[in-house]
C-alpha atoms as a PDB file:
ATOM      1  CA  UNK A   1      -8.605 -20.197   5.363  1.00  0.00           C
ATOM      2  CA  UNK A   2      -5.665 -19.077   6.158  1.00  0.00           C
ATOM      3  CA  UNK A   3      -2.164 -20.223   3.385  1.00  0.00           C
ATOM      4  CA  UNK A   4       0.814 -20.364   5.947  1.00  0.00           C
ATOM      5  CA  UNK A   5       3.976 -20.229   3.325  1.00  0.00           C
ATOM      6  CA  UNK A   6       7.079 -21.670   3.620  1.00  0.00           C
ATOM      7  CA  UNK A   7      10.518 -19.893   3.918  1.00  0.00           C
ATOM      8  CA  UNK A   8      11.230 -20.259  -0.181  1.00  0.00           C
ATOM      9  CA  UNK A   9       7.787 -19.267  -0.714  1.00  0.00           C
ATOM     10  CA  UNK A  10       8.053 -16.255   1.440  1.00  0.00           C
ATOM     11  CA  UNK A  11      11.839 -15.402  -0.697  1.00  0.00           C
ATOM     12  CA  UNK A  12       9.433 -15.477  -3.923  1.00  0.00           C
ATOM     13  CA  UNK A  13       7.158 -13.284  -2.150  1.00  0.00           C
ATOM     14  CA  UNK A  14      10.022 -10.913  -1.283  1.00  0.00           C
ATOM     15  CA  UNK A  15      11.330 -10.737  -5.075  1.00  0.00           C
ATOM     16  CA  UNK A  16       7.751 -10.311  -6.460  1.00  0.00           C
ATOM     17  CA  UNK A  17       7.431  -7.288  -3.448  1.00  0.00           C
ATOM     18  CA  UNK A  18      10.760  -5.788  -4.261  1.00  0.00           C
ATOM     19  CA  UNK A  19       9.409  -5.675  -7.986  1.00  0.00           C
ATOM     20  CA  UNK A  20       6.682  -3.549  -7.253  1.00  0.00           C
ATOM     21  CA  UNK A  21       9.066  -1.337  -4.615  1.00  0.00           C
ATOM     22  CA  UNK A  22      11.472  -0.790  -7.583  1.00  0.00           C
ATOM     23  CA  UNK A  23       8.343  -0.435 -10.206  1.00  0.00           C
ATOM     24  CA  UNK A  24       7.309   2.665  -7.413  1.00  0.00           C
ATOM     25  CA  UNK A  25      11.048   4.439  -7.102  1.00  0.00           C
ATOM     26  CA  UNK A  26      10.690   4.550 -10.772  1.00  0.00           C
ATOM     27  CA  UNK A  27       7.370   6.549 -10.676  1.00  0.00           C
ATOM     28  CA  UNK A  28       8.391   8.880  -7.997  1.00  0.00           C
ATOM     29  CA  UNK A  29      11.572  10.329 -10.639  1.00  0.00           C
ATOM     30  CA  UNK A  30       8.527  10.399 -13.135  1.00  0.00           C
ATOM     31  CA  UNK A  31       5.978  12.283 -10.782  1.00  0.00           C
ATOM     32  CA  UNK A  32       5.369  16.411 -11.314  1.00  0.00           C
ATOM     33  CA  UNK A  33       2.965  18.632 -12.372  1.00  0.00           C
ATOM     34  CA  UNK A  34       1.819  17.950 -16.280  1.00  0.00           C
ATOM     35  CA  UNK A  35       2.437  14.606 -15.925  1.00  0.00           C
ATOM     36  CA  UNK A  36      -0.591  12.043 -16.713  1.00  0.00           C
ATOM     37  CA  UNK A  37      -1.201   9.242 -14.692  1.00  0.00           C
ATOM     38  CA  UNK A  38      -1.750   7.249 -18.151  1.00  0.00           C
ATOM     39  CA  UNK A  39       2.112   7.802 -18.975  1.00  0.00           C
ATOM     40  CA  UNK A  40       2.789   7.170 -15.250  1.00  0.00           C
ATOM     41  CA  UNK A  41       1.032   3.811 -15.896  1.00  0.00           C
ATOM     42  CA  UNK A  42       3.191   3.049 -19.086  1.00  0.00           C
ATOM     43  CA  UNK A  43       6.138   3.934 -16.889  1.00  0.00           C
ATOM     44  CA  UNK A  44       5.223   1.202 -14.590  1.00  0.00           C
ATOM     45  CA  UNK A  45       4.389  -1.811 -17.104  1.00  0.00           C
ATOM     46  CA  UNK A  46       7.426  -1.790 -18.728  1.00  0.00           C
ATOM     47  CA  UNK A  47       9.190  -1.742 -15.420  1.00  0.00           C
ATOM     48  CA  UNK A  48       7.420  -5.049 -14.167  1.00  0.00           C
ATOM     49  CA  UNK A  49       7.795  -6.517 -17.563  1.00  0.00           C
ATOM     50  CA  UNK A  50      11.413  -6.068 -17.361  1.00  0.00           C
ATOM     51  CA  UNK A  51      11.948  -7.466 -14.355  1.00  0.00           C
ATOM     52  CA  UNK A  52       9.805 -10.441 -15.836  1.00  0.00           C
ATOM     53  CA  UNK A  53       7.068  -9.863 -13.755  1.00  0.00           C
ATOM     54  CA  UNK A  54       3.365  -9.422 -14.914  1.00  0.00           C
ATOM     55  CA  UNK A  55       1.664  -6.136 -13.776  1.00  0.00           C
ATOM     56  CA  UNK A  56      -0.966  -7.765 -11.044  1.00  0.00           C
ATOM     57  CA  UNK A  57      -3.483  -5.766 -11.272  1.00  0.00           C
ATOM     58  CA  UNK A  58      -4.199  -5.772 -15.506  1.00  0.00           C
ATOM     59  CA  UNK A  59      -6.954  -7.472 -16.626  1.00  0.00           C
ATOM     60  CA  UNK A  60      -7.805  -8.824 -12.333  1.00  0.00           C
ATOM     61  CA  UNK A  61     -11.196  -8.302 -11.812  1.00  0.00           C
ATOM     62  CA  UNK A  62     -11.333  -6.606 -15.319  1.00  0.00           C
ATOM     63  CA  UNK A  63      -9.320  -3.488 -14.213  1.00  0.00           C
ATOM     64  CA  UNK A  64      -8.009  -2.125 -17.502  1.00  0.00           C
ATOM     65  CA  UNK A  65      -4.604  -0.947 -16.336  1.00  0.00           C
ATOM     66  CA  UNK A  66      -1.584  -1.717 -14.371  1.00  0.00           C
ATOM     67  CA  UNK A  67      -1.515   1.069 -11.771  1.00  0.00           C
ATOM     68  CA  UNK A  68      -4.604   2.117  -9.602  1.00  0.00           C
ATOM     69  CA  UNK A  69      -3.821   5.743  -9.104  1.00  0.00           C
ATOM     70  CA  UNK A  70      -5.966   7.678  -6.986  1.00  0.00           C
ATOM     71  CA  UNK A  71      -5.179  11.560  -6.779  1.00  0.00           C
ATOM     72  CA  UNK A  72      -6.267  13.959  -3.572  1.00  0.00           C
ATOM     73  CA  UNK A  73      -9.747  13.086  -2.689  1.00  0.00           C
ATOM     74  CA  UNK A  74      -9.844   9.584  -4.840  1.00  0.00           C
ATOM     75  CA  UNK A  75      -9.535   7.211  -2.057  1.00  0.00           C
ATOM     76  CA  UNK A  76      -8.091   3.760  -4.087  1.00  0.00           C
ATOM     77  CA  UNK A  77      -8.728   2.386  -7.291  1.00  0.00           C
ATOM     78  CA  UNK A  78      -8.539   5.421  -9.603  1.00  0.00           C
ATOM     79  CA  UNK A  79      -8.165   4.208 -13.336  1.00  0.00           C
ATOM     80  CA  UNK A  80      -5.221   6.229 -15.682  1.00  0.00           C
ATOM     81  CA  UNK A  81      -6.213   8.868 -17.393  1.00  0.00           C
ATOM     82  CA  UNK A  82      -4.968  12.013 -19.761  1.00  0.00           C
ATOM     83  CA  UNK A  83      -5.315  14.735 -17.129  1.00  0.00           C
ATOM     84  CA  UNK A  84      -2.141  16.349 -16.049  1.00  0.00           C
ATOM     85  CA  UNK A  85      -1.289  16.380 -12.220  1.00  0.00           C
ATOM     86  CA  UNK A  86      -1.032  19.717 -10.683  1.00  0.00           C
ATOM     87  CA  UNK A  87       1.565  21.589  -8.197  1.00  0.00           C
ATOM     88  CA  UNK A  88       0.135  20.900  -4.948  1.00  0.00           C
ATOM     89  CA  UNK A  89      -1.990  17.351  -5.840  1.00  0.00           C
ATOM     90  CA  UNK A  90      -0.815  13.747  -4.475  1.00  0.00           C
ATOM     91  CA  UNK A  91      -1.248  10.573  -5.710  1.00  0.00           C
ATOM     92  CA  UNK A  92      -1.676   7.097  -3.948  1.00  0.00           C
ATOM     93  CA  UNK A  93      -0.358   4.538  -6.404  1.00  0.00           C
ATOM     94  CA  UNK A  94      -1.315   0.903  -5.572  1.00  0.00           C
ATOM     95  CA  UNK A  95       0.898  -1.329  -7.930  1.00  0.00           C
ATOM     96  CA  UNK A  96       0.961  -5.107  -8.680  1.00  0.00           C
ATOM     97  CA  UNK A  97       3.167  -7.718  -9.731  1.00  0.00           C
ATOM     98  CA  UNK A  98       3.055 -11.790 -10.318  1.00  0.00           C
ATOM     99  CA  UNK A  99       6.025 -13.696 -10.760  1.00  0.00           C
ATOM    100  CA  UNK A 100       7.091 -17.500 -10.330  1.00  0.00           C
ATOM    101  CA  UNK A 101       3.618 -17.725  -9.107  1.00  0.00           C
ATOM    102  CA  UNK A 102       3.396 -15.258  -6.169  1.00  0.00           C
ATOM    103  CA  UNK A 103       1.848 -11.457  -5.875  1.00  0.00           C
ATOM    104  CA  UNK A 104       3.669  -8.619  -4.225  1.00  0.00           C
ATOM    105  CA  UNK A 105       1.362  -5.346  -3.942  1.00  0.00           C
ATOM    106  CA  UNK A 106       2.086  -2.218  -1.996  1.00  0.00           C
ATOM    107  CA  UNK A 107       1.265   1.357  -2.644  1.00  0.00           C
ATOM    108  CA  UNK A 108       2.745   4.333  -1.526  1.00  0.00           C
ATOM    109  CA  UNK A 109       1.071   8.221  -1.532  1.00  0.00           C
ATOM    110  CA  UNK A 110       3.247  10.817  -3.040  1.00  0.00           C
ATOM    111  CA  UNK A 111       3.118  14.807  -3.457  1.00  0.00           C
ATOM    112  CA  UNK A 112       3.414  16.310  -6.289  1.00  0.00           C
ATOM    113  CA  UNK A 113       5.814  19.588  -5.991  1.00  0.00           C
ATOM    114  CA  UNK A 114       5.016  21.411  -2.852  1.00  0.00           C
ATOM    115  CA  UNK A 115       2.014  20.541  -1.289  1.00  0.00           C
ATOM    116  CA  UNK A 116      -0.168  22.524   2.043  1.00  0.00           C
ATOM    117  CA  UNK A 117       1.200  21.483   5.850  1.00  0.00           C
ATOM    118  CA  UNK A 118      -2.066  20.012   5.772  1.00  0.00           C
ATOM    119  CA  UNK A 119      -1.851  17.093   3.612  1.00  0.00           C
ATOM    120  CA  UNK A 120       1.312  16.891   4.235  1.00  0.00           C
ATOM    121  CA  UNK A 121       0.519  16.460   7.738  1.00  0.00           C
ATOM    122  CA  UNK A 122      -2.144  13.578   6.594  1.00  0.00           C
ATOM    123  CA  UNK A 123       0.547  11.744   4.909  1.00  0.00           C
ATOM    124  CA  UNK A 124       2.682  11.653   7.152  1.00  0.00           C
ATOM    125  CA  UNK A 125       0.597  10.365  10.241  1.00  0.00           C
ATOM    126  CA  UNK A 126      -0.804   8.008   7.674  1.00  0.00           C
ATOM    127  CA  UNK A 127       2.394   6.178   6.444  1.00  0.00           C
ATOM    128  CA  UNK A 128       3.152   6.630  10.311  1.00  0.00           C
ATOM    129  CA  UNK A 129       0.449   4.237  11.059  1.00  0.00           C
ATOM    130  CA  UNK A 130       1.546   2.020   8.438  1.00  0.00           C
ATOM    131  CA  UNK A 131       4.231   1.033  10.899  1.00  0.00           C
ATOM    132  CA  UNK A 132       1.858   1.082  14.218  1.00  0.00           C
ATOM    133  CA  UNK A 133      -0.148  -1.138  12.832  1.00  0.00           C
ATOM    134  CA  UNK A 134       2.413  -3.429  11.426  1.00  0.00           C
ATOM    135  CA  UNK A 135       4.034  -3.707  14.902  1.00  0.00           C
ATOM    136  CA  UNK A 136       1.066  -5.706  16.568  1.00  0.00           C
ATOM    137  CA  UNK A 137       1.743  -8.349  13.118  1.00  0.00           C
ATOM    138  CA  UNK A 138       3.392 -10.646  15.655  1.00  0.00           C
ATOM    139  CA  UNK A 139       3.014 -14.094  17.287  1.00  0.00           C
ATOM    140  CA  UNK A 140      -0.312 -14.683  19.405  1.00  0.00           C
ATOM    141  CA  UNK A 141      -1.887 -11.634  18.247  1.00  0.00           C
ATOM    142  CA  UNK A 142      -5.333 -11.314  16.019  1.00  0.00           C
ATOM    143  CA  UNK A 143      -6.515  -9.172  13.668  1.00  0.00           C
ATOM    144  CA  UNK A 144      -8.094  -6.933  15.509  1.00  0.00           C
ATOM    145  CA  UNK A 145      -5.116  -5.726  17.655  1.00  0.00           C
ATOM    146  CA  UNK A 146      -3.717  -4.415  13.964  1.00  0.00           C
ATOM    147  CA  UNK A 147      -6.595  -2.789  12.864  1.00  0.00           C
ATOM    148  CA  UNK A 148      -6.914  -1.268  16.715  1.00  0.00           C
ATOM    149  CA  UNK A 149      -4.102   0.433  16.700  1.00  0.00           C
ATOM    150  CA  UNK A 150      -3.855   1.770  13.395  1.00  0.00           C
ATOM    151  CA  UNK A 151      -7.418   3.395  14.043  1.00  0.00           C
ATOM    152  CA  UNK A 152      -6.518   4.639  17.178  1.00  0.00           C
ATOM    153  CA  UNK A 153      -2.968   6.385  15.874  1.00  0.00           C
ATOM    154  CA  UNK A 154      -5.502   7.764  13.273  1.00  0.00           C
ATOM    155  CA  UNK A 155      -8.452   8.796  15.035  1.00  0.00           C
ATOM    156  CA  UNK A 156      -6.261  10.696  18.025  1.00  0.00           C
ATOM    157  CA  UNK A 157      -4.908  12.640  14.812  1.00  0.00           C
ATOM    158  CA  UNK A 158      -8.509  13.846  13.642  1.00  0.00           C
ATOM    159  CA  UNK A 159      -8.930  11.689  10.766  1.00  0.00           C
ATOM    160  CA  UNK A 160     -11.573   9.379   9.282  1.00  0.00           C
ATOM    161  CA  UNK A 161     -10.571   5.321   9.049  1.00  0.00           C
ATOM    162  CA  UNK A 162     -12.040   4.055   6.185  1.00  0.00           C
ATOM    163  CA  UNK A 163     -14.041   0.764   6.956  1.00  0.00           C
ATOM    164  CA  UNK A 164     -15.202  -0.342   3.645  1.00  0.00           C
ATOM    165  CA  UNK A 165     -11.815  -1.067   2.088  1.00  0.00           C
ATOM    166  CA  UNK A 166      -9.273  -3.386   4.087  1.00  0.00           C
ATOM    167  CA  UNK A 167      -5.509  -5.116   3.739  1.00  0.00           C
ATOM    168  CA  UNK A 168      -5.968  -8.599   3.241  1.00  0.00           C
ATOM    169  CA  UNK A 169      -3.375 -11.745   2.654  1.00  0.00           C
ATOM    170  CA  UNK A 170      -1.591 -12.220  -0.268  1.00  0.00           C
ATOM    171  CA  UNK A 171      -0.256 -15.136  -1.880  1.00  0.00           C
ATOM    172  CA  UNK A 172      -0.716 -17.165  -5.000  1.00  0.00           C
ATOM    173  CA  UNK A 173      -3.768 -14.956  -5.004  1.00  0.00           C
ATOM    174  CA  UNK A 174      -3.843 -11.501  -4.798  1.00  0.00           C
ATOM    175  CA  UNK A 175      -6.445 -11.058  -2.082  1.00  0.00           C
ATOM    176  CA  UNK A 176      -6.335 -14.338   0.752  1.00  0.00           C
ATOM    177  CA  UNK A 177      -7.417 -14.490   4.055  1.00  0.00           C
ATOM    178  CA  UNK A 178      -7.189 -12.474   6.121  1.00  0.00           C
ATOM    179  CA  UNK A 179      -9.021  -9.536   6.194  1.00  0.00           C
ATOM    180  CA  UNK A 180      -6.847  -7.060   7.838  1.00  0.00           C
ATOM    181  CA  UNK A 181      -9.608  -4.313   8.760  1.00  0.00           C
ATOM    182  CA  UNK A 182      -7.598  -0.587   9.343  1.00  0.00           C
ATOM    183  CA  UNK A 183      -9.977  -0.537  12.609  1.00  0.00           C
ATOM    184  CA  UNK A 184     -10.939  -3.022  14.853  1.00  0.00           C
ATOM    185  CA  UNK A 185     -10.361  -4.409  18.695  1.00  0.00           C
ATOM    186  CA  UNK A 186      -7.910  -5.857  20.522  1.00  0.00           C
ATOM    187  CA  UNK A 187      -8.325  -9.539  20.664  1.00  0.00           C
ATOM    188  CA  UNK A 188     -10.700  -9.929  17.793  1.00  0.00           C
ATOM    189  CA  UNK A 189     -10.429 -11.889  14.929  1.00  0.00           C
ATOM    190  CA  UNK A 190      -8.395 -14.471  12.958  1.00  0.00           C
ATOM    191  CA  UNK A 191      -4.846 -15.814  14.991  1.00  0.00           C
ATOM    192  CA  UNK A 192      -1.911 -14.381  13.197  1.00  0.00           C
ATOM    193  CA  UNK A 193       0.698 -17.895  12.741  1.00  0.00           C
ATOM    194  CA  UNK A 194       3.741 -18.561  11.237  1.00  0.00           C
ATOM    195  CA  UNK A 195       4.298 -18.141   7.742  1.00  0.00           C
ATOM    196  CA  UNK A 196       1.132 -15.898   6.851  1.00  0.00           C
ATOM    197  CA  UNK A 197       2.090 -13.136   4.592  1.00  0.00           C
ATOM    198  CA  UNK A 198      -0.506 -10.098   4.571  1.00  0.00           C
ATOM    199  CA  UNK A 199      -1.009  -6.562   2.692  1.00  0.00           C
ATOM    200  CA  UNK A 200      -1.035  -3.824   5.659  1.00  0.00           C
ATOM    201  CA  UNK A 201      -2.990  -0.830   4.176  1.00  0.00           C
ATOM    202  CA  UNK A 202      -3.958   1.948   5.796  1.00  0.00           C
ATOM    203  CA  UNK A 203      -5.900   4.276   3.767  1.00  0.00           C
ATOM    204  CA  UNK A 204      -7.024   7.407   5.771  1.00  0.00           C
ATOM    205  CA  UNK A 205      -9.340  10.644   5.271  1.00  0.00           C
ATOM    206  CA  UNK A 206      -8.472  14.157   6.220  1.00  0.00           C
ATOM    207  CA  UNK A 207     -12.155  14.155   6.901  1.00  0.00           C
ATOM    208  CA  UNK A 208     -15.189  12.183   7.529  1.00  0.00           C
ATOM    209  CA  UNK A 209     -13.994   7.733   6.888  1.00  0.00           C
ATOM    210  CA  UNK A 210     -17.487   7.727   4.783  1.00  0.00           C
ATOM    211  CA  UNK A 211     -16.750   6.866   1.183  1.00  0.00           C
ATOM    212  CA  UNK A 212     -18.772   6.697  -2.419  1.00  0.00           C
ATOM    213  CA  UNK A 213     -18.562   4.342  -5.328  1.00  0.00           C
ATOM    214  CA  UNK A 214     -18.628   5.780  -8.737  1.00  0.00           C
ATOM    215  CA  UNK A 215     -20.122   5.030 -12.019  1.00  0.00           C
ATOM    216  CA  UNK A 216     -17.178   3.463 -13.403  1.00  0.00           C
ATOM    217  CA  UNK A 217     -17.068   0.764 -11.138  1.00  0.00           C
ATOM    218  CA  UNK A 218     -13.818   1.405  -9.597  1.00  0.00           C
ATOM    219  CA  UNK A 219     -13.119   5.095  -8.593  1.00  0.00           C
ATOM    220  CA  UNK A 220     -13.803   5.534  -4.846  1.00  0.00           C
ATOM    221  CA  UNK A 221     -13.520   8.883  -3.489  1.00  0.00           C
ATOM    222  CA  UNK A 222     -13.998  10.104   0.134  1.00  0.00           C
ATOM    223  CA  UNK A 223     -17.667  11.539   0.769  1.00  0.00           C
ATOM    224  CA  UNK A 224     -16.887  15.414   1.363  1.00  0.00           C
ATOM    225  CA  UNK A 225     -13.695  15.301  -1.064  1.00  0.00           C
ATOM    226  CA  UNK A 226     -11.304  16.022   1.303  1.00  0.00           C
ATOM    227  CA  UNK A 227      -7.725  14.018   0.445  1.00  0.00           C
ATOM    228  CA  UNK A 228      -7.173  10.647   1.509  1.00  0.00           C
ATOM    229  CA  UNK A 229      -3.562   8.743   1.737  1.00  0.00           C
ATOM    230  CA  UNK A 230      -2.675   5.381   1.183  1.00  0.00           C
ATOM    231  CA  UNK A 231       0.184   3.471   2.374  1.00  0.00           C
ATOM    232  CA  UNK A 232       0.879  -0.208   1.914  1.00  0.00           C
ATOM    233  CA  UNK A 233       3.760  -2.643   2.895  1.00  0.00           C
ATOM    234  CA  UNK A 234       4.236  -6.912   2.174  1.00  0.00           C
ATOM    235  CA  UNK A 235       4.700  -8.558   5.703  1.00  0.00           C
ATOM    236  CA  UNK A 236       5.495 -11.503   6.599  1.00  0.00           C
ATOM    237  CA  UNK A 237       5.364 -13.412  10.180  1.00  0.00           C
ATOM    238  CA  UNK A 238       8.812 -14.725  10.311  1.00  0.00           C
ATOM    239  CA  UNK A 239      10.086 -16.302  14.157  1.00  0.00           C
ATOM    240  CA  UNK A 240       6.943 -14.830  15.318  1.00  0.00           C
ATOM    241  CA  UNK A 241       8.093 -11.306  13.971  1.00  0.00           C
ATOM    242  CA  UNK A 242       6.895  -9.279  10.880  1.00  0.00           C
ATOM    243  CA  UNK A 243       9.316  -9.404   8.361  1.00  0.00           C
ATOM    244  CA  UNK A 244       9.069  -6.420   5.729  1.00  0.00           C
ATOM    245  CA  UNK A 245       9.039  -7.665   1.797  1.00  0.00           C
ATOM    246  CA  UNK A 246       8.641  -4.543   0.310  1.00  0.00           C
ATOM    247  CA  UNK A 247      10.251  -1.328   0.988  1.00  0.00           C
ATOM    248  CA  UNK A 248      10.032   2.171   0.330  1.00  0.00           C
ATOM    249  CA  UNK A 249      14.013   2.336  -0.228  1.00  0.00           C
ATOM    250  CA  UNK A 250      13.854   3.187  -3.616  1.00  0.00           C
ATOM    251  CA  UNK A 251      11.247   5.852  -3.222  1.00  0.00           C
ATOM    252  CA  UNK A 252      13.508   7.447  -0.962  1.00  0.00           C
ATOM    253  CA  UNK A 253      16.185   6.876  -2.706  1.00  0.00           C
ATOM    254  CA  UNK A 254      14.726   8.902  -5.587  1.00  0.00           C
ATOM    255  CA  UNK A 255      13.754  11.680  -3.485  1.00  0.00           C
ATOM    256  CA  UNK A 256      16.661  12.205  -1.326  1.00  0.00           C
ATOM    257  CA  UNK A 257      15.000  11.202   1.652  1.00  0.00           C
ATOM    258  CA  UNK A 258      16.741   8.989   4.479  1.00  0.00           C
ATOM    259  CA  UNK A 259      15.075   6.974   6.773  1.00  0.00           C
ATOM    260  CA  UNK A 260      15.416   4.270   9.213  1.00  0.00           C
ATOM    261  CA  UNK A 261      11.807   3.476   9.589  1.00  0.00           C
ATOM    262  CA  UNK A 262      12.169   0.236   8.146  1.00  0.00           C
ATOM    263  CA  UNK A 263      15.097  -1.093   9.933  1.00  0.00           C
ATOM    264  CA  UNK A 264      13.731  -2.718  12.466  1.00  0.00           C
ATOM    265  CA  UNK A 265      11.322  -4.979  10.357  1.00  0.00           C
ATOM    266  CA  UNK A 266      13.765  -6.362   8.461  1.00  0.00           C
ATOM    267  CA  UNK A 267      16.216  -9.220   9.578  1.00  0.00           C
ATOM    268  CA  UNK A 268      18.899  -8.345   7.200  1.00  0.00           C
ATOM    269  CA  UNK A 269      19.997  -5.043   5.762  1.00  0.00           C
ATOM    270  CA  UNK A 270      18.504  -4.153   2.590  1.00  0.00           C
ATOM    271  CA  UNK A 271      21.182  -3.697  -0.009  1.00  0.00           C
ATOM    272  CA  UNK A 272      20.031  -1.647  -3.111  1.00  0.00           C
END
């Protein structure tokens, strides 16, 4: 079933999403080579704590930290650990947080130092697709016309759509209805209405979309370890419109990178 929110719900939603966005322009001053993701993790608690937000994703399910980092072939859900990151890795951080009752969650895939025009390449068409998709988030349209079009931006690229691991809605709960598949058709699916708020998440192989679980429960890496990239925004549906919560403004900002790609999601001008 699908939890339509109200405006003030959705303005908790935004300063829950904006958490997480500021929680990831803090990692990317942090990220370089012989840095762990364990002190990229403690990095990242203490940045949702003081905001007075709890990290989302410690202790859900029984995941032990507050960042899933996933570096060059790990797909999503990589646990912290001591090993240094290299010159030429990335890293898709997926990051959490719950305040006044409401989840924001959004991830963004980042290089670390200079990285080969390949991956860079996959990055890039990736966190393109991000915004394809999040285009057909509009009045009258389903599921499946999102998940369409992000495959399709994908696949004409020569990459592999993952199918076992999907967006969903977000709430008072960090996973809701929908299901928001990165493949799909047009016309398929669940009627997007006013008010629903939903995790858009491409996550997209260099190679074959085929996946594998490991041992640990968690770590999901593709099946020929080639690099994958995932990129994930807050949305909300908003006078029939998608309506960015999070934003990848303070990334930027930390990088030196300027960009309008966001502009025309968002009502009102973000103001950092």
């Amino acid at each position: 079933m699908i939890i339509v929110k109200t405006r003030e719900e959705i303005e908790l939603m935004r300063a829950s999403a904006l958490i997480v966005s500021k929680t990831l322009g803090e990692l990317a001053k942090a990220i370089k080579p012989g840095v762990t993701t364990l002190q990229l993790d403690k990095i990242a608690e203490e940045c949702v704590r003081d905001h007075g937000a709890i990290p989302g994703f410690l202790g859900l399910y029984d995941f032990p930290n507050t960042l899933c980092m996933s570096p060059n072939s790990q797909v999503v859900h990589g646990i912290p650990n001591g090993t240094p990151l290299k010159e030429g890795d990335i890293i898709s951080i997926d990051c959490g947080a719950l305040k006044d009752g409401f989840y924001g969650d959004h991830a963004y895939t980042f290089a670390v130092g200079e990285i080969d025009p390949e991956t860079e390449k996959l990055l890039k068409i990736t966190k393109e697709s991000l915004y394809v998709g999040i285009k057909e988030f509009k009045a009258n349209n389903r599921v499946g016309d999102v998940g369409y079009a992000i495959q399709k931006y994908c696949e004409d690229h020569g990459y592999g759509v993952v199918r076992e691991l999907v967006g969903h809605g977000l709430g008072k709960k960090m996973h809701e209805d929908p299901e928001m598949p990165n493949y799909g058709k047009r016309g398929r699916g669940k009627k997007f209405v006013e008010g629903m708020v939903v995790a858009i998440e491409p996550m997209i192989n260099m190679g074959t979309h085929r996946i594998k679980q490991h041992r640990d429960g968690w770590t999901i890496t593709t099946l020929d370890n080639k690099p994958s990239a995932h990129f994930e925004h807050d949305v909300a549906l908003i006078d029939g419109k998608p309506e960015l919560l999070s934003t990848f403004a303070y990334i930027y900002e930390a990088l030196g990178i300027e960009s309008d790609e966001e502009d025309e999601f968002r009502q009102k001008a973000l103001v950092l």
